[in-house]
N, C-alpha and C. Protein backbone atom coordinates (compact mmCIF):
# COMPACT_ATOMS: atom_id res chain seq x y z
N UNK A 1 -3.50 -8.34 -8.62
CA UNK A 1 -2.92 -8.25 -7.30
C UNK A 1 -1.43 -7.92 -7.41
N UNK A 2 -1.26 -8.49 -7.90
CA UNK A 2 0.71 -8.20 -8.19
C UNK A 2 1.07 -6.78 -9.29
N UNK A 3 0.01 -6.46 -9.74
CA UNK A 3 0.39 -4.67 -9.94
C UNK A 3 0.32 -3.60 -8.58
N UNK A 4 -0.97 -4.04 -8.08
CA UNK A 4 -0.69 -3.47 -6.71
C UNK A 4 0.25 -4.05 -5.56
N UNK A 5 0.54 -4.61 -5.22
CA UNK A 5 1.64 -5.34 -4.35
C UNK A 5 2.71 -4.56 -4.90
N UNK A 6 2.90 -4.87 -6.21
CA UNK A 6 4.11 -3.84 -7.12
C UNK A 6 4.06 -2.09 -6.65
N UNK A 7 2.91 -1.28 -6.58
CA UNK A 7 2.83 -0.06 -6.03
C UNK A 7 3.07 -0.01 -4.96
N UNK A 8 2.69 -0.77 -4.20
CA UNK A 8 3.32 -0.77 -2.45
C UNK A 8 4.64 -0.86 -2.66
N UNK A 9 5.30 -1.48 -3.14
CA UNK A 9 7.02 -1.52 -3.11
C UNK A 9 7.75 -0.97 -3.96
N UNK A 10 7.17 -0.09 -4.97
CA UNK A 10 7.95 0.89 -6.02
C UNK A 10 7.91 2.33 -5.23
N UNK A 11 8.72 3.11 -5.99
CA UNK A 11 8.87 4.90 -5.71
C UNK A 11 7.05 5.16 -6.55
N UNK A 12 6.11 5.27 -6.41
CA UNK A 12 5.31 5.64 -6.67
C UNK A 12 4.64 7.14 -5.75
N UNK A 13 3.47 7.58 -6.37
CA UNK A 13 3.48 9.14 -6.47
C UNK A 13 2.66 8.74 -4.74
N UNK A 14 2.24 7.60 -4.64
CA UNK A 14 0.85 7.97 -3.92
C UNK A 14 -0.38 7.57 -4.52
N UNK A 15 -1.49 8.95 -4.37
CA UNK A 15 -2.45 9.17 -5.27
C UNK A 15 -2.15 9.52 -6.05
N UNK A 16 -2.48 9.72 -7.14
CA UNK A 16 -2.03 11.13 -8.11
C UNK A 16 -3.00 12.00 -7.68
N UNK A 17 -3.96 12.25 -7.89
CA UNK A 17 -4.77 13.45 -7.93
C UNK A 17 -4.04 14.20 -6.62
N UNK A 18 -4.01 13.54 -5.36
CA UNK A 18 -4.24 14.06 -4.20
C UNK A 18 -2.43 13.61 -3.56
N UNK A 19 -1.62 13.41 -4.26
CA UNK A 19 -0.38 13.42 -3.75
C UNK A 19 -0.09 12.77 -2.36
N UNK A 20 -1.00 11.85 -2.23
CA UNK A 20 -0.66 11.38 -0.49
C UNK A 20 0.64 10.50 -0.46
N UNK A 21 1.08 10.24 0.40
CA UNK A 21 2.30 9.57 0.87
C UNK A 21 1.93 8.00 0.43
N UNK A 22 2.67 7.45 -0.39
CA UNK A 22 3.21 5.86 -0.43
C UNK A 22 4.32 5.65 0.63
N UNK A 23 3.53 4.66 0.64
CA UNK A 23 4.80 3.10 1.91
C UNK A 23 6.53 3.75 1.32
N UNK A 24 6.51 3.88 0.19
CA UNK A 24 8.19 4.32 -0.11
C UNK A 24 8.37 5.64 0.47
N UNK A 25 7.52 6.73 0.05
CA UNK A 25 7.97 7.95 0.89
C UNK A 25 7.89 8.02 2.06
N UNK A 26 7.11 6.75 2.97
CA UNK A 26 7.30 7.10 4.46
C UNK A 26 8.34 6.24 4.92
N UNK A 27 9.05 5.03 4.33
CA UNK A 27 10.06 4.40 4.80
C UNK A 27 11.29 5.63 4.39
N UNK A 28 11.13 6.37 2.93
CA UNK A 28 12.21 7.28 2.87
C UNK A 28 12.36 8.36 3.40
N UNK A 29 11.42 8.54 4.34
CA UNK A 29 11.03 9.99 4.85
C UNK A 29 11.85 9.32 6.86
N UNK A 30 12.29 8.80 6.75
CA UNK A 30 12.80 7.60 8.42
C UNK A 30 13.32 6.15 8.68
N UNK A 31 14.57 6.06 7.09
CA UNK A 31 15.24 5.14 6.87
C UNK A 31 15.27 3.94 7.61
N UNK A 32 16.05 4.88 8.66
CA UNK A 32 16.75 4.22 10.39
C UNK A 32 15.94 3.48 11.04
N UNK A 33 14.26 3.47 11.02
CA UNK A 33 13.34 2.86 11.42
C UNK A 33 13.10 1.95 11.35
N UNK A 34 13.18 1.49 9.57
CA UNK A 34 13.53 0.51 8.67
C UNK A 34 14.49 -0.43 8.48
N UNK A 35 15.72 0.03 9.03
CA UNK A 35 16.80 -0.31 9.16
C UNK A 35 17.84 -0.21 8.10
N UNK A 36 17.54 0.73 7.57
CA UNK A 36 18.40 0.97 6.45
C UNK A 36 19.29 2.86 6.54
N UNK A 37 19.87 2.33 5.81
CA UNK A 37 20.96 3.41 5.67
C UNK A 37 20.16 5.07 5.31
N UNK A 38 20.69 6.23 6.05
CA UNK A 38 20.16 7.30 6.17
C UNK A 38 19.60 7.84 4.25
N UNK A 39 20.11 7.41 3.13
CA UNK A 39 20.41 7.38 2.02
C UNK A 39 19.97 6.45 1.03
N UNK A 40 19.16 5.60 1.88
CA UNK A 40 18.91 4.24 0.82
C UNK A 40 18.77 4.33 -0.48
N UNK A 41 18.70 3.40 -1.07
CA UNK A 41 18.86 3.48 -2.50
C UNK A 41 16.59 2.51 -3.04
N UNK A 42 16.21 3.16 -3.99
CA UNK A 42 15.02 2.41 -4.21
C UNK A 42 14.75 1.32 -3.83
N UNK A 43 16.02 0.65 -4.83
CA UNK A 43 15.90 -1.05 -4.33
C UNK A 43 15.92 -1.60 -3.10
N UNK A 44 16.97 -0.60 -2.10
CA UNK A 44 16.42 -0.87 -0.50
C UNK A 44 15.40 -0.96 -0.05
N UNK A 45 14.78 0.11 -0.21
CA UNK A 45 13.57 0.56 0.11
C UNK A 45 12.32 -0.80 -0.01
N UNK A 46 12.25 -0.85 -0.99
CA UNK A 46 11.45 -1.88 -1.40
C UNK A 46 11.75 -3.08 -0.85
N UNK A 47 12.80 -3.59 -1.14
CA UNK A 47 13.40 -4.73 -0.39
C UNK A 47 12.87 -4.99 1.55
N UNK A 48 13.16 -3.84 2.03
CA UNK A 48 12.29 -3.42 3.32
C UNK A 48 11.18 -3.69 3.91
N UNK A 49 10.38 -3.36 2.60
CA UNK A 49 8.93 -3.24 2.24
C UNK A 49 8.44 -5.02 2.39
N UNK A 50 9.20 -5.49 1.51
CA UNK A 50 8.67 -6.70 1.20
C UNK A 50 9.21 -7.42 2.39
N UNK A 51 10.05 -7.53 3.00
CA UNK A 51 10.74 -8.27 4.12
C UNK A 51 9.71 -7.90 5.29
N UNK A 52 9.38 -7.04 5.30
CA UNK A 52 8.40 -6.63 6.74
C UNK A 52 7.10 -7.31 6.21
N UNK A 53 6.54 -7.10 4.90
CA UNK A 53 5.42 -8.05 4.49
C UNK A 53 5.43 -9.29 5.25
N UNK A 54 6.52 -10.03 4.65
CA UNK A 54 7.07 -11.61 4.55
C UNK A 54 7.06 -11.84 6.09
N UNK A 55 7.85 -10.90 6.83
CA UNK A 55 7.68 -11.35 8.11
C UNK A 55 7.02 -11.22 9.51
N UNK A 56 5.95 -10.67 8.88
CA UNK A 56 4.19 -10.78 9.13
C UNK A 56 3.79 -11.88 9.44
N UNK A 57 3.25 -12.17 10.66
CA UNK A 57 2.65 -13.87 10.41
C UNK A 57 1.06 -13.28 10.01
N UNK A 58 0.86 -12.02 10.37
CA UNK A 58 -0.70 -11.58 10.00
C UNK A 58 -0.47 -10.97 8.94
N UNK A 59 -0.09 -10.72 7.79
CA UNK A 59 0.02 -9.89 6.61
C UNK A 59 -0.72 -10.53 5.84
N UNK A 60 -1.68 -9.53 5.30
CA UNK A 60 -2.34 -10.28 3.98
C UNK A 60 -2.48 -9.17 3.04
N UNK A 61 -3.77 -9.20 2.24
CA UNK A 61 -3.58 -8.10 0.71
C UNK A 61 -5.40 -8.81 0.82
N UNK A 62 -5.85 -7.97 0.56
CA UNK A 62 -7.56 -8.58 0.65
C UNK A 62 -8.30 -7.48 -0.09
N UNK A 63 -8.91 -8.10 -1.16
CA UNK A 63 -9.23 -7.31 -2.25
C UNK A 63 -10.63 -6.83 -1.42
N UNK A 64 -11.13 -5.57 -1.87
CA UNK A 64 -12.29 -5.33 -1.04
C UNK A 64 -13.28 -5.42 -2.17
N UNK A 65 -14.44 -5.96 -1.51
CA UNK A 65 -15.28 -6.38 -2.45
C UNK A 65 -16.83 -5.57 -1.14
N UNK A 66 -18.17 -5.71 -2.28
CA UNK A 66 -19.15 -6.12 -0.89
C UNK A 66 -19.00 -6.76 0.28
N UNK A 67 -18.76 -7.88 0.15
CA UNK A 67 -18.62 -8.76 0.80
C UNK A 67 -17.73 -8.43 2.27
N UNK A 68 -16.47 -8.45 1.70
CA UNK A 68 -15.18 -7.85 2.85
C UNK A 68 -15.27 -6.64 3.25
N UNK A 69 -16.26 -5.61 2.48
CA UNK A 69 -16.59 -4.03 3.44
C UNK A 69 -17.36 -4.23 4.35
N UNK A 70 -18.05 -5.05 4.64
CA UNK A 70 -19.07 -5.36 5.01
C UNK A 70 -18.33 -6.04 6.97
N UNK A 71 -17.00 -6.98 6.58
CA UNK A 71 -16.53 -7.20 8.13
C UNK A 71 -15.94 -6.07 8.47
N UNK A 72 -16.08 -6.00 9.70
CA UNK A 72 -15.64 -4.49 10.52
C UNK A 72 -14.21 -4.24 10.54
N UNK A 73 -13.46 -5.07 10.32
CA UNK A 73 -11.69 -5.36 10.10
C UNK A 73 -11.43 -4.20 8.82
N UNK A 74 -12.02 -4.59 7.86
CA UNK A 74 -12.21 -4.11 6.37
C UNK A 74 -12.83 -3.04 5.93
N UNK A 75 -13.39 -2.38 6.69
CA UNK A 75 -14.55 -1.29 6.51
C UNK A 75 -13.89 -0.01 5.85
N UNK A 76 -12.58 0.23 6.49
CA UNK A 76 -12.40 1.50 5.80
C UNK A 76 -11.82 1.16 4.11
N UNK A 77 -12.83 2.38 3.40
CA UNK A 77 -12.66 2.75 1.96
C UNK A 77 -11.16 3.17 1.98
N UNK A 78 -10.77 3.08 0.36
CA UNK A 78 -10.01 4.11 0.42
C UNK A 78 -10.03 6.18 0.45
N UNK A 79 -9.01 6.76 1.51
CA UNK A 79 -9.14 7.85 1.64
C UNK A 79 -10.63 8.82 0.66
N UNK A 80 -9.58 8.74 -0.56
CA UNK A 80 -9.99 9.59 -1.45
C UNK A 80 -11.38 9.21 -2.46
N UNK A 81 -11.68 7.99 -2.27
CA UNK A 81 -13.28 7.85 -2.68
C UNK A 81 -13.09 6.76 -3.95
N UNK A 82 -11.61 6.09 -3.86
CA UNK A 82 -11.59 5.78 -5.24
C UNK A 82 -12.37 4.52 -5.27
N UNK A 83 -13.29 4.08 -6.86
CA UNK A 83 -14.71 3.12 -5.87
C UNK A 83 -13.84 1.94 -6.74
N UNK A 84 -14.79 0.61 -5.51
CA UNK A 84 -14.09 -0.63 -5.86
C UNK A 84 -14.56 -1.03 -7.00
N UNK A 85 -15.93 -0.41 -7.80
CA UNK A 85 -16.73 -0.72 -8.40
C UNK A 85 -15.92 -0.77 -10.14
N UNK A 86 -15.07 0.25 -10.17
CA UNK A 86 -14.52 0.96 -11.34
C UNK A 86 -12.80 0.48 -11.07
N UNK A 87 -12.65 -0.12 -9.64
CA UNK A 87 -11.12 -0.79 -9.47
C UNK A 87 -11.02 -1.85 -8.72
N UNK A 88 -10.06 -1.85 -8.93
CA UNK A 88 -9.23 -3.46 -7.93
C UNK A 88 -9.03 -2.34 -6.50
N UNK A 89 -9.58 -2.71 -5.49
CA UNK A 89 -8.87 -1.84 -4.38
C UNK A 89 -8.39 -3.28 -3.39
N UNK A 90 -7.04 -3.44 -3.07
CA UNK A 90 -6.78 -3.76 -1.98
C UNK A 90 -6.26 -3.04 -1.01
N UNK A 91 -6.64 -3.61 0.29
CA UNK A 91 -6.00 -2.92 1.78
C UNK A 91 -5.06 -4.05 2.05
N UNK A 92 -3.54 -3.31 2.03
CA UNK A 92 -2.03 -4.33 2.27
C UNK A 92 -2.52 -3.88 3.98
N UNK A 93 -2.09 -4.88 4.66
CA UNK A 93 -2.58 -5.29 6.19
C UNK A 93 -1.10 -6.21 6.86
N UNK A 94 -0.20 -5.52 7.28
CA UNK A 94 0.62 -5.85 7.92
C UNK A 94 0.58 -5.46 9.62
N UNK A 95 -0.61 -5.66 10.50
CA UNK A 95 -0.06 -5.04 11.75
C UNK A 95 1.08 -4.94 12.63
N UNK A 96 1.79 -6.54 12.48
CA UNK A 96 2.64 -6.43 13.51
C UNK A 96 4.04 -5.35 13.12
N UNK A 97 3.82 -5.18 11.67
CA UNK A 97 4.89 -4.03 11.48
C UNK A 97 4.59 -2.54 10.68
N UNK A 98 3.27 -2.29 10.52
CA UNK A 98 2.69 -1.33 9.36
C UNK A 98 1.39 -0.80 9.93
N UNK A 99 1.66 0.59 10.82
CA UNK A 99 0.61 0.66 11.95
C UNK A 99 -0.35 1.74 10.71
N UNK A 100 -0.47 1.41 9.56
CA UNK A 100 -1.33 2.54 8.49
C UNK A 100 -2.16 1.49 8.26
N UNK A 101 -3.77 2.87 7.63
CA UNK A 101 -4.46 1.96 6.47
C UNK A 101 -3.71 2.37 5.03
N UNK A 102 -3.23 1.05 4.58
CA UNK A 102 -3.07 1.15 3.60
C UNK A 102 -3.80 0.57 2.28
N UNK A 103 -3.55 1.17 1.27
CA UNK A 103 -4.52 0.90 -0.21
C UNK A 103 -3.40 0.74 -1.49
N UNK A 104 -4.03 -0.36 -2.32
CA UNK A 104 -3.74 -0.31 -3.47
C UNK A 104 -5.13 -0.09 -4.28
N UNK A 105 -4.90 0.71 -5.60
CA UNK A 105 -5.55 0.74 -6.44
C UNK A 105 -5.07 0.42 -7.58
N UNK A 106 -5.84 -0.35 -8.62
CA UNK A 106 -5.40 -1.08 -9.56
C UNK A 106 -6.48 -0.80 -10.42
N UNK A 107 -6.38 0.39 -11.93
CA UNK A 107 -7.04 -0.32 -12.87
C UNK A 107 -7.26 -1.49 -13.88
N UNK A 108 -8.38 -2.56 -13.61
CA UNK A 108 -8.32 -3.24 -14.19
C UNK A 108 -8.55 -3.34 -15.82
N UNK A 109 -8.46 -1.58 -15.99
CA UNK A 109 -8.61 -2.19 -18.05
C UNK A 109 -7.24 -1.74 -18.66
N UNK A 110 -6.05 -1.18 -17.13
CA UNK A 110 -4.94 -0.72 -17.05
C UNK A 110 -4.48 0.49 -17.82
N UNK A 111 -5.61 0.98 -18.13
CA UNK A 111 -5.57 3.03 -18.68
C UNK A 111 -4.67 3.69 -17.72
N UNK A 112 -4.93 3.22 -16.41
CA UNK A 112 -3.91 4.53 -15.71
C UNK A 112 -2.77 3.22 -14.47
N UNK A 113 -2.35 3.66 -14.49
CA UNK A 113 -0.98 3.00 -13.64
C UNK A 113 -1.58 2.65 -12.10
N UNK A 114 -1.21 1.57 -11.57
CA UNK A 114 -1.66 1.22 -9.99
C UNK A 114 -0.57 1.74 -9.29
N UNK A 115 -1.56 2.25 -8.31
CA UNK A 115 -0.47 3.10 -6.99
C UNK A 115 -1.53 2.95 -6.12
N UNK A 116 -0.47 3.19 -4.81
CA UNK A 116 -0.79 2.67 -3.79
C UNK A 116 -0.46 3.89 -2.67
N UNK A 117 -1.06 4.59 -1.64
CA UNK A 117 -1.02 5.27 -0.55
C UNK A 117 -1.36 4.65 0.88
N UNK A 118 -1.48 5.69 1.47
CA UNK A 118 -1.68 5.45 3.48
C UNK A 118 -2.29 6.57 3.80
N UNK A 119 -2.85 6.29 4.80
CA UNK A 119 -3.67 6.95 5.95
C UNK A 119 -3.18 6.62 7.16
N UNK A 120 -2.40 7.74 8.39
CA UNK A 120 -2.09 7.71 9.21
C UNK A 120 -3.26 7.95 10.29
């Protein structure tokens, strides 16, 4: 969980294969939104990230399993097909401040790096 939590709040690519937008390129892509300076610096960024988490009274991180695809809250996969079967997938779930589905993916035998994207 805390490699992905870690991709939600690092400069990460996205997907790789499929280059989609991470939580960092869309807070850096509309600073001012965020409340940060037109220029932020990484560590802002992130810092952002995690403060809007934190001050969530509904924020959670919910690993998707059978089980949790299965409630209608949870249903959407990630975008690109990546299966829970072969990863850690969590959906980061902030509504009152994070109107995306968002995903972490995490390999668990850690061959390839966890990153994390959105779906607008």
């Amino acid at each position: 969980m805390r490699r992905g939590l870690e991709a939600f709040l690092c400069d990460t690519q996205g997907s790789p294969d499929q280059g989609h937008d991470s939580a960092h390129d869309v807070v850096r892509g509309d600073p001012e939104s965020y409340g940060l300076d037109a220029n932020p610096l990484d560590s802002a960024i992130a810092e952002a990230l995690q403060t809007m988490l934190a001050g969530d009274p509904e924020a959670r991180i919910v690993l998707l399993t059978p089980a949790t695809t299965a409630q209608p809250e949870y249903r959407f996969l990630p975008e690109y097909g990546e299966s829970a079967a072969e990863n850690w997938v969590f959906r980061i779930i902030a509504p009152a401040s994070w109107p995306f589905l968002q995903w972490a993916i995490v390999d668990p035998r850690g061959e390839r790096p966890a990153y994390s994207y959105l779906f607008d």
